[in-house]
C-alpha atoms as a PDB file:
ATOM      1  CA  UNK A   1     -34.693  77.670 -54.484  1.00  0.00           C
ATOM      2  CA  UNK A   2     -31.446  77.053 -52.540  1.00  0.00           C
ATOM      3  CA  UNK A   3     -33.303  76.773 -49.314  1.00  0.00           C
ATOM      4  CA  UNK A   4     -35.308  74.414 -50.897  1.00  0.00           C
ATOM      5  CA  UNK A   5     -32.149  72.231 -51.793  1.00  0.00           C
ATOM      6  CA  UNK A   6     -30.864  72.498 -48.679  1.00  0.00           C
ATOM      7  CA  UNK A   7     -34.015  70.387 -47.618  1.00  0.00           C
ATOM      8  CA  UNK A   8     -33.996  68.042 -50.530  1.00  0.00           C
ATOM      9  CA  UNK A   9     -30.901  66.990 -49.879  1.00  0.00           C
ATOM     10  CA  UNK A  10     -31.057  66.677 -46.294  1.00  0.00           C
ATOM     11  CA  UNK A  11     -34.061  64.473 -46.992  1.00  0.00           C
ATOM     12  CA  UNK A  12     -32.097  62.211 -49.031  1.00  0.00           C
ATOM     13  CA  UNK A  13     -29.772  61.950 -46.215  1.00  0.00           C
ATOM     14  CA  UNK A  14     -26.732  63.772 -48.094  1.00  0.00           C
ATOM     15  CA  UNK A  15     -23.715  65.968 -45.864  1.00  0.00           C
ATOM     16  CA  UNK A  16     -24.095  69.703 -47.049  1.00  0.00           C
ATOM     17  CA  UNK A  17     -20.798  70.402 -48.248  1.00  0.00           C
ATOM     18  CA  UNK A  18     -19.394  66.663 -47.896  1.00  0.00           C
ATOM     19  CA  UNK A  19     -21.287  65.623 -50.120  1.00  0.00           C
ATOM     20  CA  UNK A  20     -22.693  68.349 -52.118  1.00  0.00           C
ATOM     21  CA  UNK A  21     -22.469  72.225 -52.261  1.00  0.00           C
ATOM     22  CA  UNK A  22     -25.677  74.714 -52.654  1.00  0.00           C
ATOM     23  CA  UNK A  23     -25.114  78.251 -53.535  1.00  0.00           C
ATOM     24  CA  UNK A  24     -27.800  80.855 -53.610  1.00  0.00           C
ATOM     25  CA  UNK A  25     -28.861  84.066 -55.247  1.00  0.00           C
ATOM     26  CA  UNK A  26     -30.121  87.535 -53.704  1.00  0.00           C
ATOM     27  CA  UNK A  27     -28.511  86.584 -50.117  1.00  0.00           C
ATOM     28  CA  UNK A  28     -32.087  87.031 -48.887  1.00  0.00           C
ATOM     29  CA  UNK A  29     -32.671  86.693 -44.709  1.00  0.00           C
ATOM     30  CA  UNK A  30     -33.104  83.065 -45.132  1.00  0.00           C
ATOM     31  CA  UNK A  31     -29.648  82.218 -46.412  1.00  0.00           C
ATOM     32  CA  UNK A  32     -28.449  82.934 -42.807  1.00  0.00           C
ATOM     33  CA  UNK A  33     -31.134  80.809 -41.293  1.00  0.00           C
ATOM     34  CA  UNK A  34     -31.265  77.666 -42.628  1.00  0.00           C
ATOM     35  CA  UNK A  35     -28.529  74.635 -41.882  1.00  0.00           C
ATOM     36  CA  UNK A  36     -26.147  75.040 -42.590  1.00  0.00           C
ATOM     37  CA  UNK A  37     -25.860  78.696 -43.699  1.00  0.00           C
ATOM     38  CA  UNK A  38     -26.153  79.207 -47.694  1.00  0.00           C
ATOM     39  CA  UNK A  39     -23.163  80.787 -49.713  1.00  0.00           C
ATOM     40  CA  UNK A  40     -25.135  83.073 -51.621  1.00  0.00           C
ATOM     41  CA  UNK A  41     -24.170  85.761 -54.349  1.00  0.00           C
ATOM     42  CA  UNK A  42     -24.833  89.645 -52.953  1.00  0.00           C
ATOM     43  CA  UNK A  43     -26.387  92.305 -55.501  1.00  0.00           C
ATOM     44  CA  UNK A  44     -26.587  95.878 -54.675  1.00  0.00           C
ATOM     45  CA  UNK A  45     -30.324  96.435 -55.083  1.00  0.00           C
ATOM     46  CA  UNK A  46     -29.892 100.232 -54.394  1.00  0.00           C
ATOM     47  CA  UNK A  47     -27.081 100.623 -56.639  1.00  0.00           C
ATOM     48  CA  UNK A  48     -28.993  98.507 -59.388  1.00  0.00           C
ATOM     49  CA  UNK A  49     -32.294 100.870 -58.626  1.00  0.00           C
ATOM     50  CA  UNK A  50     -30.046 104.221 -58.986  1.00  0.00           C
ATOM     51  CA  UNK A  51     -28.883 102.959 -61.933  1.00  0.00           C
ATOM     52  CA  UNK A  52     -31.953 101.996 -63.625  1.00  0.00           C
ATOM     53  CA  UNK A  53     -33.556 105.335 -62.469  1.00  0.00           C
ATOM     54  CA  UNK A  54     -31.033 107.583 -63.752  1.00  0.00           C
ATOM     55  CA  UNK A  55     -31.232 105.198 -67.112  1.00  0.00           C
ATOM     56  CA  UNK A  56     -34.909 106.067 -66.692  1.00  0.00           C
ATOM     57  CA  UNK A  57     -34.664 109.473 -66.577  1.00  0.00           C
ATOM     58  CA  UNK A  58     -31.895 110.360 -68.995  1.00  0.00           C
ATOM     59  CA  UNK A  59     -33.430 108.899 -71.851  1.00  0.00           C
ATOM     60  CA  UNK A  60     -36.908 110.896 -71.042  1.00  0.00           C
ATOM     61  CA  UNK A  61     -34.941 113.546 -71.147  1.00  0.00           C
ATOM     62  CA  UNK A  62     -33.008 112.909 -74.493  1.00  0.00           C
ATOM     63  CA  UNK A  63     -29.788 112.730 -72.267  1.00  0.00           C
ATOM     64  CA  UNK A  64     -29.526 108.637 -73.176  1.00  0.00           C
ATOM     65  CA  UNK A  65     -29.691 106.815 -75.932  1.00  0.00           C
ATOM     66  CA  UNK A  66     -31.380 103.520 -74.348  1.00  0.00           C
ATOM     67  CA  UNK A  67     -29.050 101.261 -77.268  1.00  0.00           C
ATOM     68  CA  UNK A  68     -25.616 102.668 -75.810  1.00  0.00           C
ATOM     69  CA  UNK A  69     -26.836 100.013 -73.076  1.00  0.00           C
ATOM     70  CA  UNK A  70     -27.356  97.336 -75.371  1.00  0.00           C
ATOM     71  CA  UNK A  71     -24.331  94.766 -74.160  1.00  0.00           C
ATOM     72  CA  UNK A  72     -25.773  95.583 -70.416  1.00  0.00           C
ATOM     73  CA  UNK A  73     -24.200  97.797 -67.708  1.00  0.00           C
ATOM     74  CA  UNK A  74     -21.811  95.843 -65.528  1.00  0.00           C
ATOM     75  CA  UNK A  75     -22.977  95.944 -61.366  1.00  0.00           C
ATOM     76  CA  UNK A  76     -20.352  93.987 -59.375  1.00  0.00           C
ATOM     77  CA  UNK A  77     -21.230  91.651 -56.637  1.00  0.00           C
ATOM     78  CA  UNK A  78     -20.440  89.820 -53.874  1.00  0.00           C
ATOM     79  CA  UNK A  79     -20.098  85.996 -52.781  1.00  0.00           C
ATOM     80  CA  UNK A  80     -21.036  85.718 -49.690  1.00  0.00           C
ATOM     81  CA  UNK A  81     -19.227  82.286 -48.686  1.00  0.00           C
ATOM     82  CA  UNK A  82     -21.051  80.344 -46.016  1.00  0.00           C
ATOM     83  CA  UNK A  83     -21.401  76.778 -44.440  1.00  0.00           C
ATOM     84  CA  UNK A  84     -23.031  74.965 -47.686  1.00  0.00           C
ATOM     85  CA  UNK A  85     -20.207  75.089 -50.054  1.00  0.00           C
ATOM     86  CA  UNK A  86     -16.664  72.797 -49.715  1.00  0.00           C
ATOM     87  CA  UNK A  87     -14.075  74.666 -49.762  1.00  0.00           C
ATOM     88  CA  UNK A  88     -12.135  75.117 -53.011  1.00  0.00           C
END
């Protein structure tokens, strides 16, 4: 999606961060591709896996109560700060 504002707004002839800033999500491949570079926000896939798995396989095993989790399970992340934001 932010790749995809990166090109709107190019098309519209706007300056990426002049004139706007785009920030993306996942900080896929393409976020270090396109021009300029996306800011992007970093999640630890693996770490969000393990913990889902061992979620998983705690409350199969009666070792978890699945509504302990109900207010969510806090990963942290990362912002990745690249070329399409201004700086603060």
């Amino acid at each position: 999606m932010a790749a995809g504002a990166l090109f709107s707004a190019h098309r519209l002839g706007l300056s990426i961060p002049a004139d706007v800033s785009i920030t993306g999500f996942d900080d896929t491949p393409v976020s270090e591709i396109v021009w300029p570079p996306l800011t992007t926000v970093h999640q630890p896939l693996r770490q969000i896996g393990a913990k889902a798995v061992e979620l998983l396989v705690g409350t199969i095993q009666n070792k978890h109560d699945p509504a302990d989790t109900f207010g969510g399970i806090y990963v942290p992340f990362q912002l990745v700060e690249r070329a399409s934001t201004a700086p603060r």
